[in-house]
Protein backbone atom coordinates (compact mmCIF):
# COMPACT_ATOMS: atom_id res chain seq x y z
CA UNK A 1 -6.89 -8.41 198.01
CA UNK A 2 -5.54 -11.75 198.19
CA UNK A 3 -6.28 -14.03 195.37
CA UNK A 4 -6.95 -16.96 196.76
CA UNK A 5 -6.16 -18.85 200.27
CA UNK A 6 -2.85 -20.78 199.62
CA UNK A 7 -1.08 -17.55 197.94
CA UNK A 8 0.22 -14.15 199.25
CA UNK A 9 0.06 -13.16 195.34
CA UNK A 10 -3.09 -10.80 195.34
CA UNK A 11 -4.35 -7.88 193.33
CA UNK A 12 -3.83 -3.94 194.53
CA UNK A 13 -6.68 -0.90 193.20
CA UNK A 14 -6.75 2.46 193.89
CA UNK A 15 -8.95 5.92 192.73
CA UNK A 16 -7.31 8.95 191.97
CA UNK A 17 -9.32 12.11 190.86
CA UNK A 18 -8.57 15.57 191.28
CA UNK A 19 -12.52 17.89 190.08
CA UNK A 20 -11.04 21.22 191.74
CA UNK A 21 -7.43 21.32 189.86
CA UNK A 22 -9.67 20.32 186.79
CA UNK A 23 -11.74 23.55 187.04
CA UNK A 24 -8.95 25.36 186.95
CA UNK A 25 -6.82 23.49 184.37
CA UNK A 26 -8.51 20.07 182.83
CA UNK A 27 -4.85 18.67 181.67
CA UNK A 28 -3.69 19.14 185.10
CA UNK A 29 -6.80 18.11 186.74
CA UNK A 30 -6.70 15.40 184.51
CA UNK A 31 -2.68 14.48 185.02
CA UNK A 32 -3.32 15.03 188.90
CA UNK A 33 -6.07 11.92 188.82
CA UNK A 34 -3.63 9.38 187.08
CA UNK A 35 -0.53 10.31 189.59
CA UNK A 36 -3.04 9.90 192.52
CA UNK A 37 -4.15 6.71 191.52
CA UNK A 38 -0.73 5.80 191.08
CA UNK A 39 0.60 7.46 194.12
CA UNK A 40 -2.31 5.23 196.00
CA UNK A 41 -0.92 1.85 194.64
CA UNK A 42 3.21 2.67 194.48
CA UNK A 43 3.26 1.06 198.30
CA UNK A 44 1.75 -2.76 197.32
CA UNK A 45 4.95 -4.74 195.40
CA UNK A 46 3.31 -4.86 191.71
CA UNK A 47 4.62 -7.09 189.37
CA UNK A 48 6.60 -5.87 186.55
CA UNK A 49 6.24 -2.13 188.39
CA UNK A 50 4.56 0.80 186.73
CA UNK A 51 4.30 -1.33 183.42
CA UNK A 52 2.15 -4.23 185.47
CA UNK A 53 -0.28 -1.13 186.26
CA UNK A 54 -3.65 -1.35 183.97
CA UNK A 55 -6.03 1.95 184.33
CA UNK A 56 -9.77 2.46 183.89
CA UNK A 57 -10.83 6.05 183.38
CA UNK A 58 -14.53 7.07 184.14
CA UNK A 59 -15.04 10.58 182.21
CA UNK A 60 -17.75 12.87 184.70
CA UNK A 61 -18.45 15.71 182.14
CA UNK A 62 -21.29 18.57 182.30
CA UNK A 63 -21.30 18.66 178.39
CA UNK A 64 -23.62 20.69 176.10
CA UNK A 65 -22.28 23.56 178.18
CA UNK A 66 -20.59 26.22 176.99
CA UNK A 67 -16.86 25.75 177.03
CA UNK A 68 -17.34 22.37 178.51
CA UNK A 69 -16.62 20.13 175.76
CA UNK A 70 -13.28 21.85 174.65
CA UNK A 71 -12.62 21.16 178.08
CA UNK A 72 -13.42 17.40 177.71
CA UNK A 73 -11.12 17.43 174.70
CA UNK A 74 -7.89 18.85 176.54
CA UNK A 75 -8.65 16.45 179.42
CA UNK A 76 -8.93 13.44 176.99
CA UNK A 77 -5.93 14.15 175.08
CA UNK A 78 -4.00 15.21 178.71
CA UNK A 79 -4.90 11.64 179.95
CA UNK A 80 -4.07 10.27 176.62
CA UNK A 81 -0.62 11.97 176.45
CA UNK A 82 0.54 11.46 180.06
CA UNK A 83 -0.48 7.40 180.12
CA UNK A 84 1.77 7.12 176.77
CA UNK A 85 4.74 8.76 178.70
CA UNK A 86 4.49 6.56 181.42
CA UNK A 87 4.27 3.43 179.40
CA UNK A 88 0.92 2.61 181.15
CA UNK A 89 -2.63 1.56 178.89
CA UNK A 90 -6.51 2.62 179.74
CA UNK A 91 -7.93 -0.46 178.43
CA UNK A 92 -11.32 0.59 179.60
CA UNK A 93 -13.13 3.43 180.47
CA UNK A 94 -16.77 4.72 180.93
CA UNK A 95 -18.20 8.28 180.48
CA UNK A 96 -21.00 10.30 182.08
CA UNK A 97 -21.54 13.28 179.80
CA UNK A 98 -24.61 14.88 181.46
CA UNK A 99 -23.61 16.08 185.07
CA UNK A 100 -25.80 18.77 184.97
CA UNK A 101 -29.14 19.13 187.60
CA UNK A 102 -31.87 21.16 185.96
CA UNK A 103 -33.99 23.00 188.26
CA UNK A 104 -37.21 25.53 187.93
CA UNK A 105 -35.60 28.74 188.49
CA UNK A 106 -31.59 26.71 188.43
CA UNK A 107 -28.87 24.66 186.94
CA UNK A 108 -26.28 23.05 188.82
CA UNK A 109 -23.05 21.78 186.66
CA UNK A 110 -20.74 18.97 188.23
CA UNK A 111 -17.05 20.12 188.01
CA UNK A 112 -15.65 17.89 184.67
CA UNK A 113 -13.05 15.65 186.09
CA UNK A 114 -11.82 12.09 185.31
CA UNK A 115 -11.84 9.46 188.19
CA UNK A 116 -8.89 6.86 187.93
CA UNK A 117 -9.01 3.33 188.77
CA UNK A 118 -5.81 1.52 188.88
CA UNK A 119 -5.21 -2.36 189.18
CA UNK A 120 -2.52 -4.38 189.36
CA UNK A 121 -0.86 -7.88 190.34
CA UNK A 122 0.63 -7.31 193.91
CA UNK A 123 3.76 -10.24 194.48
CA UNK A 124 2.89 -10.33 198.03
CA UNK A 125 -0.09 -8.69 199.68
CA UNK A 126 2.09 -9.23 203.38
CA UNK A 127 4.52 -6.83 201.95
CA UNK A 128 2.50 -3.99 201.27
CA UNK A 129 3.54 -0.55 203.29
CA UNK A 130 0.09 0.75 204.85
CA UNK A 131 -0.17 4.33 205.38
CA UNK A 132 -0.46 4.66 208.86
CA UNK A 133 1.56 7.14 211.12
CA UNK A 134 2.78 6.04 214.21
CA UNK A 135 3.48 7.50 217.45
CA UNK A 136 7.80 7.62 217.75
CA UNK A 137 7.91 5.05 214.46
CA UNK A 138 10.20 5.97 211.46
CA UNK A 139 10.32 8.94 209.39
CA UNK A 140 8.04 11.36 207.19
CA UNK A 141 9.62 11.75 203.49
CA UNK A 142 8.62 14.52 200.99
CA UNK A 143 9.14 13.39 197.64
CA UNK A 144 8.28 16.23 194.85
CA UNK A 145 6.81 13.56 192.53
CA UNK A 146 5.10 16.77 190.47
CA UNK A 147 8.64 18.24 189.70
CA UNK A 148 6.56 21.60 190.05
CA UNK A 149 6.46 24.52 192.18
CA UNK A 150 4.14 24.81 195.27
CA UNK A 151 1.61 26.51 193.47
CA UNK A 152 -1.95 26.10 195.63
CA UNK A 153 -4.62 26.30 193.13
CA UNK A 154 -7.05 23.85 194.10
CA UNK A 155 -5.76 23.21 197.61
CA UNK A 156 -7.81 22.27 200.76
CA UNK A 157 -5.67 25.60 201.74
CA UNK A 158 -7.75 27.43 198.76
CA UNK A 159 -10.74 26.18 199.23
CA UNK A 160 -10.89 27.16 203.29
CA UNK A 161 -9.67 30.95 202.32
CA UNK A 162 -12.76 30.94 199.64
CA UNK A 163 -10.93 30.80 196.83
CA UNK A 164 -10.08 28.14 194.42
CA UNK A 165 -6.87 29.76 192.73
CA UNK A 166 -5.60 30.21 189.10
CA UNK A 167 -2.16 28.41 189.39
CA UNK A 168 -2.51 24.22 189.98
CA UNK A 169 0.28 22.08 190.47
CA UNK A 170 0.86 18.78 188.06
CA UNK A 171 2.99 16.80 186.88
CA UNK A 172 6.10 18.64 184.61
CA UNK A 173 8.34 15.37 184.16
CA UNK A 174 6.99 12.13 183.43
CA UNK A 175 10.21 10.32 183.12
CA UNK A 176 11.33 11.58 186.67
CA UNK A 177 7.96 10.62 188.16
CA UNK A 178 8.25 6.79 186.17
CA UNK A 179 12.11 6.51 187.98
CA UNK A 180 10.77 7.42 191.42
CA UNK A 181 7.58 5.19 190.89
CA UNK A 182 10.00 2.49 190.39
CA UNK A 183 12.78 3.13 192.85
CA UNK A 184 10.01 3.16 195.61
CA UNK A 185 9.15 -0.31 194.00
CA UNK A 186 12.74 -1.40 194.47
C-alpha cells in the first residue's frame, strides 16, 4: 500500500497462522504462523530486510480447558523464542482466551493457534514480485525454508484422507531461514 501519491515508498502486511499444525504441536503451530507471515511479505523490497519486519500476534485460545493452557504456555514461549532468533520484535499483540461455544447438550473448542500480522516499510511498492503463475513464464523454485523433513501432519493431504497426523513440519534452523529471507531480499 502506497504511502502517499508522489512516492513508490509504501508499507507491505501479511497473516500467517497455522490452527491444524497447532493441534498437533503448539510450538510448531506456533513457529509455522510467524514463517507464513513472513513467507507472505519476503516478495515486497522491505527496508532494512527481516530486521525492518515489526509483528503483531493475536493469541485465539480455548482456555479453562483441560490441557489447554499448558498449551498456551509452549505456544507463547515458541513464539517468544523463535522471534528472538530471528532478530524480529512483537510490539503488540491481542488475546482471545475463551474460544469455546457452549451448547445445551455440547461444547465446541476453537483449535488454539496464534494469527500473525506482519508490517513493514516496502522501498518500492512497483518492485514487489506478485504471486501469480503464468502460462510458459519463468520457473517454479522449491526452497526448504523449514530445514525439516516432509512430514504431513496437518496437511490439506491429511485432512482430505481424515486424518490430521502426529508428525508436523516447522521450522529446525532459524539462522538458515534468516539467510534465505534475506538473500531473496537481495
Amino acid at each position: 500500500m502506497a504511502l502517499d501519491y508522489s512516492t513508490k515508498h509504501g508499507v507491505a502486511t501479511s497473516i500467517g497462522h497455522s490452527p491444524v499444525s497447532a493441534l498437533i504441536d503448539p510450538n510448531a503451530g506456533s513457529k509455522n504462523s510467524i514463517a507464513e507471515a513472513l513467507t507472505n511479505i519476503i516478495w515486497a523490497p522491505i527496508e532494512n530486510g527481516l530486521k525492518g519486519v515489526s509483528l503483531s500476534a493475536n493469541w485465539m485460545w480455548p482456555c479453562k480447558n483441560e490441557g489447554e493452557d499448558a498449551r498456551l504456555y509452549k505456544a507463547v514461549e515458541s513464539v517468544s523464542k523463535f522471534a528472538i532468533e530471528l532478530g524480529i520484535n512483537i510490539p503488540t499483540g491481542k488475546d482471545s482466551l475463551s474460544m469455546n461455544q457452549k451448547y445445551e447438550n455440547l461444547e465446541v473448542k476453537s483449535p488454539g493457534t496464534v494469527i500473525v500480522s506482519a508490517t513493514a516499510h516496502c522501498n518500492n511498492i512497483s518492485n514487489i514480485i506478485e504471486p501469480v503463475f503464468k502460462l510458459d513464464k519463468g520457473s517454479i523454485f522449491y526452497i526448504n525454508l523449514s530445514s525439516d523433513d516432509f512430514k504431513l501432519g496437518g496437511s490439506a493431504f491429511s485432512q482430505i484422507i481424515g486424518n490430521i497426523g502426529n508428525n508436523t513440519p516447522t521450522i529446525n534452523d532459524s539462522k538458515y531461514f534468516v539467510n534465505v529471507f534475506e538473500t531473496i531480499q537481495k
